[in-house]
N, C-alpha and C. Protein backbone atom coordinates (compact mmCIF):
# COMPACT_ATOMS: atom_id res chain seq x y z
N UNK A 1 0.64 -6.30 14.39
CA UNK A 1 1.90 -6.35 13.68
C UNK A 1 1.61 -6.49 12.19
N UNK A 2 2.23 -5.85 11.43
CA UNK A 2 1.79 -5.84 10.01
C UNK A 2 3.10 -7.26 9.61
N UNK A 3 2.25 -7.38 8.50
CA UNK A 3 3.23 -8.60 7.89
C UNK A 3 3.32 -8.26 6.28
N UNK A 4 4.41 -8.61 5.47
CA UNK A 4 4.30 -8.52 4.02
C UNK A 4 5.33 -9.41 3.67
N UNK A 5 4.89 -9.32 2.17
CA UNK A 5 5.99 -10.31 1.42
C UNK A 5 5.87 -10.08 0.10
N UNK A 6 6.73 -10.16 -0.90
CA UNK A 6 6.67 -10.51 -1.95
C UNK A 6 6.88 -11.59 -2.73
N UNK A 7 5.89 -11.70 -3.84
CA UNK A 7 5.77 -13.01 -4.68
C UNK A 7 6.20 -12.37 -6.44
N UNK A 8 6.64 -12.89 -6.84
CA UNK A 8 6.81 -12.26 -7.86
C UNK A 8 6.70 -10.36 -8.23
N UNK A 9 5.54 -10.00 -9.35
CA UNK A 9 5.56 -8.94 -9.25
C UNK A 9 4.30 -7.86 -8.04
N UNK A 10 3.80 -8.99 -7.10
CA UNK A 10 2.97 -8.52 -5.97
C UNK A 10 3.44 -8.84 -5.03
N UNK A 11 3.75 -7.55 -3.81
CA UNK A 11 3.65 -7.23 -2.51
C UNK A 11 2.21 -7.81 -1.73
N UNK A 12 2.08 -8.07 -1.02
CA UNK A 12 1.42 -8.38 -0.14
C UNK A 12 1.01 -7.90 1.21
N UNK A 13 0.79 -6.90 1.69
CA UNK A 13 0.48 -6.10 2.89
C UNK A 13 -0.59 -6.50 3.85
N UNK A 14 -0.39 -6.80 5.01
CA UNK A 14 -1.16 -6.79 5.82
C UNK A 14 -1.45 -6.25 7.37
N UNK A 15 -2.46 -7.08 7.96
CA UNK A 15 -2.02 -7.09 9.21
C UNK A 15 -2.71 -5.42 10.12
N UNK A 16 -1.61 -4.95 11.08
CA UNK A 16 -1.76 -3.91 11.56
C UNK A 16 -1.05 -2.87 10.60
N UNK A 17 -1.44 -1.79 10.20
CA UNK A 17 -0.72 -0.91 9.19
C UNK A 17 -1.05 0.13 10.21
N UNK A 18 -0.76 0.55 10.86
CA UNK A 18 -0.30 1.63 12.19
C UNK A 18 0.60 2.14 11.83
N UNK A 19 0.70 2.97 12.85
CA UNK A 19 2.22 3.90 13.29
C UNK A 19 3.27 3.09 13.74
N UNK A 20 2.75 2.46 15.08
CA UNK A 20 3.41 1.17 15.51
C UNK A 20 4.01 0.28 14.31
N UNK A 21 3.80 0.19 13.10
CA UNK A 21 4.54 -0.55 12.06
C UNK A 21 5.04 0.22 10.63
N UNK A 22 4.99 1.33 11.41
CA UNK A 22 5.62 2.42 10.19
C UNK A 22 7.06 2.16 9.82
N UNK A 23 7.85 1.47 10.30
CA UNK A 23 9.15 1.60 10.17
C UNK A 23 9.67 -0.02 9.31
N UNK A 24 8.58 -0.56 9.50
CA UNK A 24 9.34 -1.69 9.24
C UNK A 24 8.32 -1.56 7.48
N UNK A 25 7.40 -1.15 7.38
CA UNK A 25 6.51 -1.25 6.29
C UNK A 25 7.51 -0.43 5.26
N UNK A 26 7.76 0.87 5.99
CA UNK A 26 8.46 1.17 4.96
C UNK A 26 9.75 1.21 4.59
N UNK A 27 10.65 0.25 5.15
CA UNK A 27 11.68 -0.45 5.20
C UNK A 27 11.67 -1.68 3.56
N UNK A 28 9.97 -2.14 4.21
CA UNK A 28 9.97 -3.20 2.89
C UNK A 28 9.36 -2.54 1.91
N UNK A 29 8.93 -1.04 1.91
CA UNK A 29 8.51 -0.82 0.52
C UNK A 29 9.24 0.12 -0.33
N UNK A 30 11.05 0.17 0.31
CA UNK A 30 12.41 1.19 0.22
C UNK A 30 12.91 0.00 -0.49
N UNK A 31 12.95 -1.28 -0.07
CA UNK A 31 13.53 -2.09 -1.35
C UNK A 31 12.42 -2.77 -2.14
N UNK A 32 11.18 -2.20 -2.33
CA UNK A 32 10.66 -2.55 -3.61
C UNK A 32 10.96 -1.34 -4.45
N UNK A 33 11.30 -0.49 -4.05
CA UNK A 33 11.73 1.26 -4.97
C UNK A 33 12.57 0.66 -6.15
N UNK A 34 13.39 -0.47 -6.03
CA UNK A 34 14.40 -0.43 -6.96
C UNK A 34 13.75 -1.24 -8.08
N UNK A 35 12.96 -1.96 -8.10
CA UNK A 35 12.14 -2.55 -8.96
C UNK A 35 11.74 -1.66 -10.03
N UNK A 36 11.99 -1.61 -11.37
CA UNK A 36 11.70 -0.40 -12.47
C UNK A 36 10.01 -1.01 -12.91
N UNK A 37 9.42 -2.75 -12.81
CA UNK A 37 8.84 -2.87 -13.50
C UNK A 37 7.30 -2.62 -12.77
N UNK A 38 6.15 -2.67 -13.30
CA UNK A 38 5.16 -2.40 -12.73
C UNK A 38 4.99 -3.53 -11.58
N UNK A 39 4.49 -2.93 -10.66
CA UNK A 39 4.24 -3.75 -9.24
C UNK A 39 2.77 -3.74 -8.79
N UNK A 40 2.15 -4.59 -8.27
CA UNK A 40 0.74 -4.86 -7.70
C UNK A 40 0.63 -4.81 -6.27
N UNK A 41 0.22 -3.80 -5.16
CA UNK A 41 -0.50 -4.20 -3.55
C UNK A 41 -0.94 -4.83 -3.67
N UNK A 42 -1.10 -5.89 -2.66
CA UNK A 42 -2.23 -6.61 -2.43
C UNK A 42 -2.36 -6.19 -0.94
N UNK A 43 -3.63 -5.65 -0.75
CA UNK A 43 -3.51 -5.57 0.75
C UNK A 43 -5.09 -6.46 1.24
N UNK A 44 -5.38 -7.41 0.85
CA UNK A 44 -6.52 -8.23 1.16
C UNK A 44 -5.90 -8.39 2.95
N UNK A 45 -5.03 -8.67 3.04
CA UNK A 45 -4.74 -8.88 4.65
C UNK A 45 -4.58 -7.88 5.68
N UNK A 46 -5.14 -6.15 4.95
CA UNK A 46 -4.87 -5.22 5.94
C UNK A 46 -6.03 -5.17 7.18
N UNK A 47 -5.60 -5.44 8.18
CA UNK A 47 -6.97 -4.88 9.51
C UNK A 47 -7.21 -4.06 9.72
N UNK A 48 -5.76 -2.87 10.17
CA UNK A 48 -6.26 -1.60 10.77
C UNK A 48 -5.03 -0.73 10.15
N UNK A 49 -5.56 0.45 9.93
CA UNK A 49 -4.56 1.41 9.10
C UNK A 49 -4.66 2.62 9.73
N UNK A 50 -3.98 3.42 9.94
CA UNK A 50 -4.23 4.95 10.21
C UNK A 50 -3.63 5.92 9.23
N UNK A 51 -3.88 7.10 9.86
CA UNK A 51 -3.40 8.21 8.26
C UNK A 51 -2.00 8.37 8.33
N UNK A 52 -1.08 7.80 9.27
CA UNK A 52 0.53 7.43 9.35
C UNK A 52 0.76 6.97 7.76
N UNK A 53 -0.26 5.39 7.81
CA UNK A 53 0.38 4.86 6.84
C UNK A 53 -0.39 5.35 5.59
N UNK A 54 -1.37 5.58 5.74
CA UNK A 54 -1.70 6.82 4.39
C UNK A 54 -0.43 7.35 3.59
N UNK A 55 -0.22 8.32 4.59
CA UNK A 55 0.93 9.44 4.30
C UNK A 55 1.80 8.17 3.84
N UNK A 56 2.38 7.24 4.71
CA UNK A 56 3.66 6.47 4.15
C UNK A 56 3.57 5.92 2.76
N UNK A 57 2.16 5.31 2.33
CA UNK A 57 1.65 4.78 1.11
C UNK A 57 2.25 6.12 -0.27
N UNK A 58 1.93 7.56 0.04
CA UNK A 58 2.11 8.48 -1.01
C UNK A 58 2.90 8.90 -0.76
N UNK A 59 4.03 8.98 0.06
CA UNK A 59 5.55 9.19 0.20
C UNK A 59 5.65 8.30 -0.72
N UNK A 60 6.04 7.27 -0.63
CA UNK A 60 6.46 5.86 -1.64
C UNK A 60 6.33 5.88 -2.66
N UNK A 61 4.57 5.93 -3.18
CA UNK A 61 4.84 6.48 -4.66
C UNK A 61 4.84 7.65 -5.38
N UNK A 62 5.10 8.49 -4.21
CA UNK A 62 6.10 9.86 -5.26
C UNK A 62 7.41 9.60 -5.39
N UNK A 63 8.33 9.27 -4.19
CA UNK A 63 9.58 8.59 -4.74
C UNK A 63 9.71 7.55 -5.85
N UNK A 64 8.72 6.65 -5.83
CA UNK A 64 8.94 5.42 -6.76
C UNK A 64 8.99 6.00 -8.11
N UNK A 65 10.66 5.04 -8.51
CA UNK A 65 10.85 5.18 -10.23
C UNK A 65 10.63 4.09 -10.74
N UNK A 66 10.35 4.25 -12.15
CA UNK A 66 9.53 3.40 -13.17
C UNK A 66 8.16 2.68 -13.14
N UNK A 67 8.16 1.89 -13.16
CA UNK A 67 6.69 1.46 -13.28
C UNK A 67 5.75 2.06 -12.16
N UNK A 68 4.22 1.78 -12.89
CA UNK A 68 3.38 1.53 -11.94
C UNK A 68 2.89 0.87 -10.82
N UNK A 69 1.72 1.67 -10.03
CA UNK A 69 1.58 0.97 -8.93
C UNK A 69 -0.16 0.41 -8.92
N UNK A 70 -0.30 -0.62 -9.13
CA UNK A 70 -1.56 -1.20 -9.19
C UNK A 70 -1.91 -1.94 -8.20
N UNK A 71 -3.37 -0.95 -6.85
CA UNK A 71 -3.50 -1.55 -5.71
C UNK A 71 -5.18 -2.27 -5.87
N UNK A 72 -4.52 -3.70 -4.90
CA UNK A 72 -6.02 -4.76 -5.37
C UNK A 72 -6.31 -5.07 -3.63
N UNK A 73 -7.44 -5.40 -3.73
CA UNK A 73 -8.03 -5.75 -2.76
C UNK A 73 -8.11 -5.38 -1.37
N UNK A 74 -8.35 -3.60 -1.96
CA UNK A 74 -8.25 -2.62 -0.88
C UNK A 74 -9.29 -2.88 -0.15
N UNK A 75 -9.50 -2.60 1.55
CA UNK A 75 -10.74 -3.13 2.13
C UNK A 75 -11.74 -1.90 2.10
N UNK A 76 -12.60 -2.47 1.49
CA UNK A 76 -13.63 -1.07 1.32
C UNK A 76 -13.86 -0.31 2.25
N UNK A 77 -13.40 0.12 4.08
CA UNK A 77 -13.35 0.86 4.93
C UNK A 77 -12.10 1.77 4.39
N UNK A 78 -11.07 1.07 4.01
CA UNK A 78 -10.27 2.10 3.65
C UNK A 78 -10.12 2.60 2.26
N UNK A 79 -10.92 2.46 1.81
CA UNK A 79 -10.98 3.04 0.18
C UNK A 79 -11.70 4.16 0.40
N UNK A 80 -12.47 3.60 1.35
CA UNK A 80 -13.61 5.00 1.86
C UNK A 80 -12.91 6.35 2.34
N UNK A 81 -12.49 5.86 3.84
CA UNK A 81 -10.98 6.70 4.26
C UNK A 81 -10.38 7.41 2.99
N UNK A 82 -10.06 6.53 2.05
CA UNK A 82 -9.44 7.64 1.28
C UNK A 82 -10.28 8.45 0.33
N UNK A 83 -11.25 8.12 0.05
CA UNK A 83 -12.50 9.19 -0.60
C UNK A 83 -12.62 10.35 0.51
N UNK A 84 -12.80 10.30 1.72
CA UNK A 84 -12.95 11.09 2.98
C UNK A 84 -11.88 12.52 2.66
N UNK A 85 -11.11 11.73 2.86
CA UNK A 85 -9.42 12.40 2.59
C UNK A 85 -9.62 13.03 1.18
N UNK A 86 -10.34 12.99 0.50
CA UNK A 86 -10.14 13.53 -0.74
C UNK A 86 -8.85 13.29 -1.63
N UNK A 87 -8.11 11.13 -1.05
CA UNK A 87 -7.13 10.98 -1.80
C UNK A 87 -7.06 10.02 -2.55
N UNK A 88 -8.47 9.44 -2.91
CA UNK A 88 -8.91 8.24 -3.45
C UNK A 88 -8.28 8.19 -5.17
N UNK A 89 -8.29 9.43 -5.37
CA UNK A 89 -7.52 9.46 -7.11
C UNK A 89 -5.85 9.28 -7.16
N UNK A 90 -5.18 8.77 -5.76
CA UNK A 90 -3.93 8.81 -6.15
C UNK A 90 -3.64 7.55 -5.57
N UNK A 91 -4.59 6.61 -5.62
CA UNK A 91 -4.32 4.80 -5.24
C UNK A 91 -4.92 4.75 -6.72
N UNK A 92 -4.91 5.11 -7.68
CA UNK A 92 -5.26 4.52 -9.39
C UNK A 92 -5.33 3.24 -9.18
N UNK A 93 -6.53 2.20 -9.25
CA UNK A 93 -7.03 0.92 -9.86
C UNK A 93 -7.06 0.45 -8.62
N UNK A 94 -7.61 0.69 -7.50
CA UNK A 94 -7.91 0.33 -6.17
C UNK A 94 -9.34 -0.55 -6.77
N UNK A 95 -8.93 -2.35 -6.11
CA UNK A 95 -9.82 -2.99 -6.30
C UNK A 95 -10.35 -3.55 -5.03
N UNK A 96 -11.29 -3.86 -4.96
CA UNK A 96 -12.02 -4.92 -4.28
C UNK A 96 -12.72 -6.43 -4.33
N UNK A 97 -11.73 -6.70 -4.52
CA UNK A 97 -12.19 -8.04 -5.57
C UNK A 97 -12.24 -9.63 -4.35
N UNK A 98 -11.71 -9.32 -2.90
CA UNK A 98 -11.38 -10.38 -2.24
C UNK A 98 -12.75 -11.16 -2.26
């Protein structure tokens, strides 16, 4: 089950990021859309991801207006995944810092 929350100007993502939690993830990342100012992922708490939520991650920020999206504490399996994918240049400032 994926879990998130927000704290100020960082989201928090975790958990299972599946298909199985496609609906509710992007439920909570349809009302961070309205937010104009720059926003931070944190996904230090993601376990397991598939290319569902890939795709759902760059749906989101092609819709998203105004600010930026600055993702931290991507787990280096899936940073990889997205080098694989040849989509590692469109998570801009993917850190690993946990």
């Amino acid at each position: 089950m994926a879990n998130f929350r927000l704290s100020g100007d960082t989201a928090f993502i975790g958990g299972d990021l599946t298909v199985n939690s496609g609906a509710a993830i992007q439920t909570f990342l349809r009302n961070l859309q309205v937010r104009q100012n720059d926003l931070t992922i944190d996904l230090r708490g993601a376990e397991v991801w598939d290319s569902a939520t890939i795709q759902l991650f760059l749906s989101w920020i092609r819709s998203r207006q105004g600010g930026a999206v600055v993702w931290r504490n991507m787990p280096r399996d899936m940073a990889g995944d997205l080098r694989i994918m040849g989509l590692a240049k469109l998570f801009n400032g993917a850190t690993h810092e946990q």
